[in-house]
Every structure is written in structure tokens, then in C-alpha cells.
Protein backbone atom coordinates (compact mmCIF):
# COMPACT_ATOMS: atom_id res chain seq x y z
CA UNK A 1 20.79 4.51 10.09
CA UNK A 2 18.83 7.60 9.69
CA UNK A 3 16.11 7.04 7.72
CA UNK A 4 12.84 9.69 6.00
CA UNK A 5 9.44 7.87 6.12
CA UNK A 6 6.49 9.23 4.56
CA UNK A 7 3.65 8.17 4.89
CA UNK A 8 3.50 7.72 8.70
CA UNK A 9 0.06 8.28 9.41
CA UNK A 10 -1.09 4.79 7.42
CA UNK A 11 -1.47 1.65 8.66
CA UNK A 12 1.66 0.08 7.44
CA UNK A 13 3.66 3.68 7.90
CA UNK A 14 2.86 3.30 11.59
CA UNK A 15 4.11 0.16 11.08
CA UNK A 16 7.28 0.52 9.83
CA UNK A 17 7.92 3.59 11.96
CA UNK A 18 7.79 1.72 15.56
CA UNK A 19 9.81 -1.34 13.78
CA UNK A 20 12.86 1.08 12.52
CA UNK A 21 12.55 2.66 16.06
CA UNK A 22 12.39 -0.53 18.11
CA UNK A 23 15.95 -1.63 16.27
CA UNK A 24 17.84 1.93 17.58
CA UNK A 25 17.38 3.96 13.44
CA UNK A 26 16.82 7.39 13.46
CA UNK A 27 13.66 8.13 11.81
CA UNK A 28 12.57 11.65 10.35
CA UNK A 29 8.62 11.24 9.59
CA UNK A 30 7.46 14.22 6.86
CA UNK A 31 3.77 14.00 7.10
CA UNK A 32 0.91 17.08 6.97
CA UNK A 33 0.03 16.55 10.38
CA UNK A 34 1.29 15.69 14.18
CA UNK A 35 0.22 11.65 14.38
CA UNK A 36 -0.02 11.36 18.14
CA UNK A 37 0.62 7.72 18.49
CA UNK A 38 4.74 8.52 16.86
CA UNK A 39 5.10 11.51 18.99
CA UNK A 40 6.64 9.51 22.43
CA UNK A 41 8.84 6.73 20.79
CA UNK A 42 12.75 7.38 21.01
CA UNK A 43 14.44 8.38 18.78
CA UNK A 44 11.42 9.76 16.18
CA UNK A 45 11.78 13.36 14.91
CA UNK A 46 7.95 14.20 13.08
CA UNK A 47 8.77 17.38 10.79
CA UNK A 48 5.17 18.90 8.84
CA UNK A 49 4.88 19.55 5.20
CA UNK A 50 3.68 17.84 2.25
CA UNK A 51 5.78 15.91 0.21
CA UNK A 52 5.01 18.16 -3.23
CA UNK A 53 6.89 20.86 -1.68
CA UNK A 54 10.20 20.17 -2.27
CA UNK A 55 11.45 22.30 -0.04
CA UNK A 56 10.39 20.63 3.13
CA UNK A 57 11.33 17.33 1.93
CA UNK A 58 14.82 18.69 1.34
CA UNK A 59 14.48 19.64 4.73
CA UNK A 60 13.05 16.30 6.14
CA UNK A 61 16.03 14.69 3.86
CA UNK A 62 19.12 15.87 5.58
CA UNK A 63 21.30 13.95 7.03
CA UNK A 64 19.29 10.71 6.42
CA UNK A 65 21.07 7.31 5.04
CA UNK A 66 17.50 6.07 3.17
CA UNK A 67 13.80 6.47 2.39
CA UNK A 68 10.55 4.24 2.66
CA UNK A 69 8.05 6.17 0.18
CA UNK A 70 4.66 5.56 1.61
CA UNK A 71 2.99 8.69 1.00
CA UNK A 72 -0.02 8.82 -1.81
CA UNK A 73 -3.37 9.64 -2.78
CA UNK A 74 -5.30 6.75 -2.14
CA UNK A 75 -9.04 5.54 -3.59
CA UNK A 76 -11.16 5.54 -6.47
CA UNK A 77 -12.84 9.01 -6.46
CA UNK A 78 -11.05 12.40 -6.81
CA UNK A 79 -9.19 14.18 -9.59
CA UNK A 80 -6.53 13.50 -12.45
CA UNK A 81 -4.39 16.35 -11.33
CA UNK A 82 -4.39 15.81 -7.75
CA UNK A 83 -3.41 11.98 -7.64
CA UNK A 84 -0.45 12.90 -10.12
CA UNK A 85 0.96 15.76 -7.92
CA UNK A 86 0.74 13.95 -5.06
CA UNK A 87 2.07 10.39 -6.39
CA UNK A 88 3.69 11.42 -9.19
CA UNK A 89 5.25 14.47 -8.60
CA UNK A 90 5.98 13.77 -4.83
CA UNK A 91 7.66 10.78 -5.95
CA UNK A 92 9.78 12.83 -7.97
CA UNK A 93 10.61 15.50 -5.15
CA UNK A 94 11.92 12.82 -2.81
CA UNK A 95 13.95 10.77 -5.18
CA UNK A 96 15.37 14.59 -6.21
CA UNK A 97 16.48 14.92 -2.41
CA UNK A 98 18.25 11.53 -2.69
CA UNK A 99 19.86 12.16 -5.70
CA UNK A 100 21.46 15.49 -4.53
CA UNK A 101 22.19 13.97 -1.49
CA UNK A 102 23.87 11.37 -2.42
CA UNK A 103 25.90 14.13 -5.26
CA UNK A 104 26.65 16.51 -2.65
CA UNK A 105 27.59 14.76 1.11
CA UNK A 106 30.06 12.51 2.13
CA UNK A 107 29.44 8.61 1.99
CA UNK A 108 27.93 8.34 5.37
CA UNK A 109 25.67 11.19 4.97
CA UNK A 110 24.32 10.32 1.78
CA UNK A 111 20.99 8.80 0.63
CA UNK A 112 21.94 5.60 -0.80
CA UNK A 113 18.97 3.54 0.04
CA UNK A 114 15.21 3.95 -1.14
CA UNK A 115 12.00 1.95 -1.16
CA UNK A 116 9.27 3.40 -3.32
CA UNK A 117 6.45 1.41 -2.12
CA UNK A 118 3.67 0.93 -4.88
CA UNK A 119 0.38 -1.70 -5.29
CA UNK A 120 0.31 -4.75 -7.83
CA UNK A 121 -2.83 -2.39 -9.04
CA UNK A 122 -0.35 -0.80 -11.05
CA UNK A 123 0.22 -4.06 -13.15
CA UNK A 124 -3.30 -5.09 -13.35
CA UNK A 125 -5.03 -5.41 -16.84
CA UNK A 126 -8.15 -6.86 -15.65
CA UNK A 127 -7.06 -9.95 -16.28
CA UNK A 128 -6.49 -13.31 -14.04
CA UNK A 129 -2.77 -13.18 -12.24
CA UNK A 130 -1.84 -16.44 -11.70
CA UNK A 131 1.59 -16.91 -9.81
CA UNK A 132 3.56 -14.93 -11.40
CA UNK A 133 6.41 -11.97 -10.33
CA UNK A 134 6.12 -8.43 -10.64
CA UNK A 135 5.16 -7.77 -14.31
CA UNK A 136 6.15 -4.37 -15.43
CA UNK A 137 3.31 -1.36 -14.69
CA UNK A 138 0.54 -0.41 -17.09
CA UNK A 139 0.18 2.62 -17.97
CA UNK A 140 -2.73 4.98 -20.15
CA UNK A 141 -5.72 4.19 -17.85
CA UNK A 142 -8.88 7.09 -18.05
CA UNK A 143 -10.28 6.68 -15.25
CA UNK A 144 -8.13 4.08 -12.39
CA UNK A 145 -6.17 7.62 -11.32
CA UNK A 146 -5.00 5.66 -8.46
CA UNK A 147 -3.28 2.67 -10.28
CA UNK A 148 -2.62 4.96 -13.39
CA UNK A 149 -0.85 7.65 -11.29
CA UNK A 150 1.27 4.91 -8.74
CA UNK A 151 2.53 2.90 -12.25
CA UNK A 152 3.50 6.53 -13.31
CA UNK A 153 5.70 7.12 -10.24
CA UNK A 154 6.75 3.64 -10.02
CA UNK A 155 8.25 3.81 -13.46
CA UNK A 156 10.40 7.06 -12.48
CA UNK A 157 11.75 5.30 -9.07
CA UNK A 158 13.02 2.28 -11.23
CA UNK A 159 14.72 4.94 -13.37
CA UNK A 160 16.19 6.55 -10.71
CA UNK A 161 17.76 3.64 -9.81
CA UNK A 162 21.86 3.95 -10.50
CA UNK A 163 25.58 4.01 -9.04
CA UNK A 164 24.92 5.84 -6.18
CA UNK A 165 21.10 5.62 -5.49
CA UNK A 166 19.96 2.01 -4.37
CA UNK A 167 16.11 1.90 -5.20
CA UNK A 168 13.33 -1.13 -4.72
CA UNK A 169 9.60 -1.07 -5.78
CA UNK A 170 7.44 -3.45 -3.06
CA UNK A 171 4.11 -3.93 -4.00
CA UNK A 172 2.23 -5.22 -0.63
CA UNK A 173 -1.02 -6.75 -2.13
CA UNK A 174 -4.22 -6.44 -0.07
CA UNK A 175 -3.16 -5.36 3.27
CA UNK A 176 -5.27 -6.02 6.39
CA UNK A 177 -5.13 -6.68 9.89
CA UNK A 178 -6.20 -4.60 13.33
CA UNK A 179 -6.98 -0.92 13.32
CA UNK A 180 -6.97 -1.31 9.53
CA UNK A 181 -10.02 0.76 8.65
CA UNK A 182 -9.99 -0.10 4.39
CA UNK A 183 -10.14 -3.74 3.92
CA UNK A 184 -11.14 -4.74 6.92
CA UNK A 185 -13.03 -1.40 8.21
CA UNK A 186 -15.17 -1.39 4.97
CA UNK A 187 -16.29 -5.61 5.00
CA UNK A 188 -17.36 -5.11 8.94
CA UNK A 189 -19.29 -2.02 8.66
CA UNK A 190 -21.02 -3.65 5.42
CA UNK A 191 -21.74 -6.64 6.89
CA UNK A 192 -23.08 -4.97 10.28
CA UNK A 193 -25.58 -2.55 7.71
CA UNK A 194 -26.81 -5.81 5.42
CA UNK A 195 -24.85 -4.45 2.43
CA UNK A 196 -21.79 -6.95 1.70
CA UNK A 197 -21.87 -8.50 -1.80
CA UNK A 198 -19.12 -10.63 -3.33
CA UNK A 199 -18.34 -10.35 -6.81
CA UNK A 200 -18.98 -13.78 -8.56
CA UNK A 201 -19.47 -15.06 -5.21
CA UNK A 202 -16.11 -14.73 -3.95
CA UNK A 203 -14.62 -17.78 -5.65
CA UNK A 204 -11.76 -15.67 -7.33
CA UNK A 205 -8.67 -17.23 -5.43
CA UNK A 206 -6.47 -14.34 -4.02
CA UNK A 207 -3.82 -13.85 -1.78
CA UNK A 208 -3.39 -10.98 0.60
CA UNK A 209 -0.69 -9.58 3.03
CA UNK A 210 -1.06 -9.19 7.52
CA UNK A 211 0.06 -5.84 8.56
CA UNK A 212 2.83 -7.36 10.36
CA UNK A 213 4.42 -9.70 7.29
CA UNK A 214 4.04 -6.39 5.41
CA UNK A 215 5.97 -4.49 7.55
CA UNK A 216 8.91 -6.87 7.59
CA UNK A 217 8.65 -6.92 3.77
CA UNK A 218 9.54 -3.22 4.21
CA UNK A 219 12.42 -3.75 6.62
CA UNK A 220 14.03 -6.43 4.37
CA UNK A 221 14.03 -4.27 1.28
CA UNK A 222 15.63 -1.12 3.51
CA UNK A 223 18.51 -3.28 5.01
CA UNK A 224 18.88 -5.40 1.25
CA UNK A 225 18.95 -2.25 -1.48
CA UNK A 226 22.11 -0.55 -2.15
CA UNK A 227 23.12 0.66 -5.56
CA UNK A 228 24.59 -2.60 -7.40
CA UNK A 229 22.17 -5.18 -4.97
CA UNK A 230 20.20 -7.94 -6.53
CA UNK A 231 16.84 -6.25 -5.95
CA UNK A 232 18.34 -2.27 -6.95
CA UNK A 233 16.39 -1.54 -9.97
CA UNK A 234 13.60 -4.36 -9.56
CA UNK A 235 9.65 -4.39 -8.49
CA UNK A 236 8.14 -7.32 -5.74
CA UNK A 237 4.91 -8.51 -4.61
CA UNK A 238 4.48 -9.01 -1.35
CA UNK A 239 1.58 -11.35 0.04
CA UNK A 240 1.43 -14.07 2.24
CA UNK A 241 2.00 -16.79 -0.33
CA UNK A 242 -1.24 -18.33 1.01
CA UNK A 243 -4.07 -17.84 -1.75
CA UNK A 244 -7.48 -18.46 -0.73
CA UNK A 245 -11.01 -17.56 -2.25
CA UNK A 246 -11.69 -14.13 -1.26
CA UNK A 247 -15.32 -15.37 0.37
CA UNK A 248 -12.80 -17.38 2.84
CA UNK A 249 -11.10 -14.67 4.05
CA UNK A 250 -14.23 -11.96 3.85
CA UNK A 251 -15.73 -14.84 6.09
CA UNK A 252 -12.96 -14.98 8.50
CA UNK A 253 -12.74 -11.40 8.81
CA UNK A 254 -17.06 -10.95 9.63
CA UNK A 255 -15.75 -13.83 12.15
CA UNK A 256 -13.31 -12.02 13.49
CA UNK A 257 -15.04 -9.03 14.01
CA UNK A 258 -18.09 -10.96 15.28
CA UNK A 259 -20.78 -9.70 12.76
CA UNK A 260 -23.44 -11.88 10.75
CA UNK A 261 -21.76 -12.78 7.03
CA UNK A 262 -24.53 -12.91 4.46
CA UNK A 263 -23.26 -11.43 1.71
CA UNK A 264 -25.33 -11.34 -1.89
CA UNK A 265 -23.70 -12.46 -5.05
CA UNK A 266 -23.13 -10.34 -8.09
CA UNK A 267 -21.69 -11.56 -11.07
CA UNK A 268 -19.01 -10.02 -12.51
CA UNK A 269 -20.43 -9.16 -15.74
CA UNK A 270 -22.74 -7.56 -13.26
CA UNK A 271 -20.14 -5.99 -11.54
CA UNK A 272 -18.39 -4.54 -14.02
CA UNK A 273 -21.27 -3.07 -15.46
CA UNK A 274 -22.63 -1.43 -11.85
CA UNK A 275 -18.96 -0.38 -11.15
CA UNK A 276 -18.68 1.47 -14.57
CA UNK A 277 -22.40 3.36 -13.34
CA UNK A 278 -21.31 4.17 -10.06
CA UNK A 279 -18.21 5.67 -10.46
CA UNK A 280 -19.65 8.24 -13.05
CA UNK A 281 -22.52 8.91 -11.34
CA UNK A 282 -21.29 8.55 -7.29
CA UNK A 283 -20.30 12.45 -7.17
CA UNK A 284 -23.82 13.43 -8.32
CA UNK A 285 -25.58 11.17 -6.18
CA UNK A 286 -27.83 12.53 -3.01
CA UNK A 287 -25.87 11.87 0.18
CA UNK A 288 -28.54 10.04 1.45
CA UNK A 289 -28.16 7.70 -0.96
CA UNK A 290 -24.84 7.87 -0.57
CA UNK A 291 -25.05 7.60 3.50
CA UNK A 292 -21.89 9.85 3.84
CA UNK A 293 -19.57 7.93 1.76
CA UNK A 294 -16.87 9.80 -0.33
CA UNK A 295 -16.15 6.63 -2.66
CA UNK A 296 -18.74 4.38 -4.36
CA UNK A 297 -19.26 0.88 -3.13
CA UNK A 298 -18.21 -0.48 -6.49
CA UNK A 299 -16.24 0.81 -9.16
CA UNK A 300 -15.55 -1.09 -12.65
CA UNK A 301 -11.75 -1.60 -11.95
CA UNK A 302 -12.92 -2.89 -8.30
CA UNK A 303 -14.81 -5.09 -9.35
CA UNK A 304 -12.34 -6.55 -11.62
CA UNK A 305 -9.74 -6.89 -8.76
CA UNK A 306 -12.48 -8.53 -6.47
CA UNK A 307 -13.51 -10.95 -9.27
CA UNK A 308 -10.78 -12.30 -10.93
CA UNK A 309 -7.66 -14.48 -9.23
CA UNK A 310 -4.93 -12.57 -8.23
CA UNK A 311 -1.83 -14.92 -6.33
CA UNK A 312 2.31 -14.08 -6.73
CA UNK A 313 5.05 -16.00 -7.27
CA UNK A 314 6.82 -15.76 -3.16
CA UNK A 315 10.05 -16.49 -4.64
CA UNK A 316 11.54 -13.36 -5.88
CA UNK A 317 11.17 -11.60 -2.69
CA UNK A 318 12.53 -14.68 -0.69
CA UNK A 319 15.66 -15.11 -2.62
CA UNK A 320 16.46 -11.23 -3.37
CA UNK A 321 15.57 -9.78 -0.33
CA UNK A 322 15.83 -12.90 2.48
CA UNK A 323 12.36 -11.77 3.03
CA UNK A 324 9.57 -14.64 4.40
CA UNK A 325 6.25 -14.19 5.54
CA UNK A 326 5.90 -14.73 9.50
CA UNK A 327 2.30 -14.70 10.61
CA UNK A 328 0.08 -17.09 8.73
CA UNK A 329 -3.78 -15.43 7.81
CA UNK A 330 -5.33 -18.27 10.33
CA UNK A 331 -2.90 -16.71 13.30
CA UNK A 332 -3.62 -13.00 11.57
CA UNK A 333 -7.51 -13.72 11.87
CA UNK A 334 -7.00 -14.93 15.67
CA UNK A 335 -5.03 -11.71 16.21
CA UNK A 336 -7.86 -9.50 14.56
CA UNK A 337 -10.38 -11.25 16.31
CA UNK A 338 -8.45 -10.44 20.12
CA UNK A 339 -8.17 -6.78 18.51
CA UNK A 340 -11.98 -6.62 18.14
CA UNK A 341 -12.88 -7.62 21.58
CA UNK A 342 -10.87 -5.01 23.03
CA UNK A 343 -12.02 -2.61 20.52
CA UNK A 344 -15.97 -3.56 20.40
């Protein structure tokens, strides 16, 4: 297959890239910039331009078979506008190019494949999720423009679904693992400055997602969505399936990375109530108070993800897409730790 990804430049979008390449696909990355690491492997074609110009992702479109929608505005700082042109509207421009695509060539030219890849943040209330499937997306948040934006696009993929367009929501949940510079970049380089806190202690039992499990949750979507399949039309979590308090894993990870873990505990009432400050006031803030960070420590919707339980029911994914985790968190943690002494 020939297959668009966007998004290439991420952790998982590297990812995916080297795993569609290592199996013989074609693979057209649309992305603003050259990413250096893509540029030798066989059989990878990297074409610039952003993803709200439709144009170029008509371009990057042609001749392709399916998509893997990585591409967004990620975080909890910046404006309205620009997280819905980016995840809204460039949501819309690719699943355009698919639909014309699959209108206008023959069969083995068309689009008839794509995977719109969102975050469970999209579903989130701030509420306890307790083991249960993809819930349909929330929409009519103020100030979450991250989740509010990705439920947005998510609910025009679903609708794009149809008779000759083939298209699955995954929502990888927490994803972490070597060179990843959010989850796990952010808890080290905490912990190393004396600054990690867990909300309510880190008791709130979640479950989270290794690069590598994530990737192959991509993979199995691509090869399993075609217009009429089980999972066309349908949203899925994808974690491990092994929920643990988030202190475990925050402790693991300080292991890993072989800094001290103290953290301090602040309650979630607490939380929510810092959060709520910070993100108003983070912008305004002296950058030496802010020691060069674009996004707040906390905000309030953060702080309700980090403090309440959030686990999925594995099922759905297993029995729709054939898809199974592979590397457990205890063998992910060994693997981050071996990353970290060769990258002190």
C-alpha cells in the first residue's frame, strides 16, 4: 500500500512511519519541515506543507491507498482559532482528499482506508472512567481548546465514514516511552529541579500506552478499516490494559531515568483550584517565574485527568481490530531505563 502520514515528526508518527516502511508500504509524510531521522529509510517520500492548505495535501494524497491522521495542535496554552484550523479544519482537508479520491480514481488508486487518530481527552467530563469503551466525544468546552477542538474533528471523521471511505478513531491514552519528551520528558526534568507534585497523591488508578504497543494499535486499525469493516465508523482506546496508580508508574519512570522521586502531594480540590489560576494567569506571568516554559505546570482540566481514575475496557480493540498489547509497562520501564543510560 501507499499510504499519507501526518504527523511524522511526533513520537508515535516516527513510529508508525519506520513500522509501515519496515513491512515494504509506500509512505508519503506531509509535515512543515524535513525530519532528518525519515529522510534515509526506503521507500519514504517527505513532501512540506501544512495540512490546512488543502492544496498540498491534495498533493501529498495522490496516488495513496490510506491515511494515519496524526497531525494537531497539541497542549494547554494557545488560541481558540488556531487549535480549530489546525485540528479541525485540517481534519477536514484530508478527509476532503480521500473523499475525492476515492470519487474520482480507479479502485486501486483510491483512498479507501483512514485512521483519524484522536485522545480519550476528547470524552473526558472530569469524571472517574472506569473500564469502559470509547464513549462518544464532548463537546462545548471554554477553555480545554485541545480536547474541545480534537472531539470537534473526531466527530467529522466518524461522519465521513461511508461506502467508499473506511474510517477508525484510535484514541492512544497516555503515551510514553524513550525519546518521549511530554510524559516522560516533563516528570524527569521535574523531578531533577525538586518540582514534581502528584495530584491527590497519585492514587488515581490509570492506565497508559508504550510507544511501541501504540504503534501496533495504529498498524492494526490501517490493515482492519475498509468501508463496511467492524471497526469503519467506530472510536477505540488504546492502553495497555494494565491500570496502575499513577504514583507507580511516575515512580518507575524517576527510576528509570535515575533521578530522586520526592514528589509533594496536592489535593485535588487543590488542584483544580491552582490549575483554574494558572492557566489564566500563565501568559502574564514573568518568565522567570515561568523558567522558560510555554505551558503552565498545572491547568484545571490537568489536574482532573491526573486525579481521577481513568482505565478502558481492552476488549473492543482486541476483537474489532485483532489488536493486543505486546510490551508490558515493567518490560517498557526496563527499555526506558537502557534508553537513559545511553542517553544520560
Amino acid at each position: 500500500m501507499r499510504i499519507l502520514v501526518t504527523g511524522a515528526s511526533s513520537l508515535i508518527g516516527d513510529g508508525v512511519v519506520r513500522a509501515l516502511a519496515a513491512r515494504g508500504d509506500e509512505v508519503v509524510c506531509l509535515q512543515r519541515s524535513p525530519v532528518n531521522g525519515l529522510a534515509a529509510l526506503d521507500g519514504v517520500e517527505q513532501q512540506l506543507g501544512d495540512i490546512r492548505d488543502q492544496a498540498a495535501v491534495e498533493r501529498a494524497a495522490q496516488g495513496c491507498n490510506g491515511i494515519i491522521h496524526l497531525a494537531a495542535k497539541v497542549g494547554v496554552v494557545g488560541e481558540r482559532d488556531e487549535f480549530l484550523s489546525i485540528n479541525v479544519e485540517g481534519t477536514r482537508n484530508l478527509l476532503q482528499a480521500a473523499t475525492r479520491s476515492a470519487e474520482n480514481s480507479v479502485a486501486n488508486l483510491a483512498i479507501t482506508r483512514f485512521v483519524h487518530v484522536s485522545s480519550p481527552s476528547v470524552a473526558h467530563g472530569g469524571e472517574a472512567i472506569m473500564g469502559e469503551a470509547a464513549t462518544p466525544p464532548v463537546t462545548g468546552r471554554t477553555r480545554a481548546w485541545y480536547a474541545e477542538s480534537k472531539a470537534i474533528a473526531e466527530s467529522i471523521a466518524v461522519e465521513a465514514n461511508g461506502p467508499q471511505l473506511g474510517v477508525v478513531v484510535i484514541r492512544p491514552h497516555l503515551v510514553w516511552g524513550p525519546g518521549d519528551t511530554q510524559l516522560v520528558g516533563r516528570i524527569v526534568e521535574r523531578a531533577r529541579q525538586g518540582r514534581l507534585a502528584l495530584v491527590g497523591g497519585g492514587r488515581a488508578l490509570v492506565d497508559t500506552t508504550y510507544i511501541d504497543n501504540a504503534v501496533s494499535a495504529l498498524m492494526a486499525a490501517l490493515d482492519a478499516v475498509s468501508p463496511g469493516a467492524s471497526c469503519a465508523g467506530r472510536a477505540y482506546v488504546i492502553a495497555n490494559g494494565e491500570p496502575r496508580p499513577i504514583r507507580d508508574l511516575v515512580a518507575g519512570i524517576c527510576a528509570a531515568a535515575g533521578v530522586t522521586f520526592e514528589p509533594r502531594d496536592v489535593p485535588l480540590g487543590a488542584a483544580r483550584t491552582i490549575g483554574s489560576f494558572l492557566e489564566r494567569a500563565w501568559p502574564k506571568l514573568p518568565n522567570r517565574i515561568r523558567r522558560g516554559e510555554v505551558e503552565p505546570p498545572l491547568t484545571r482540566f490537568v489536574a482532573e485527568q491526573l486525579g481521577t481514575a481513568h482505565w478502558f475496557d481492552p476488549r473492543p480493540a482486541a476483537l474489532d481490530l485483532g489488536w493486543e498489547p505486546t510490551v508490558s509497562i515493567d518490560d517498557g520501564l526496563e527499555r526506558l531505563a537502557t534508553w537513559f543510560r545511553k542517553n544520560p
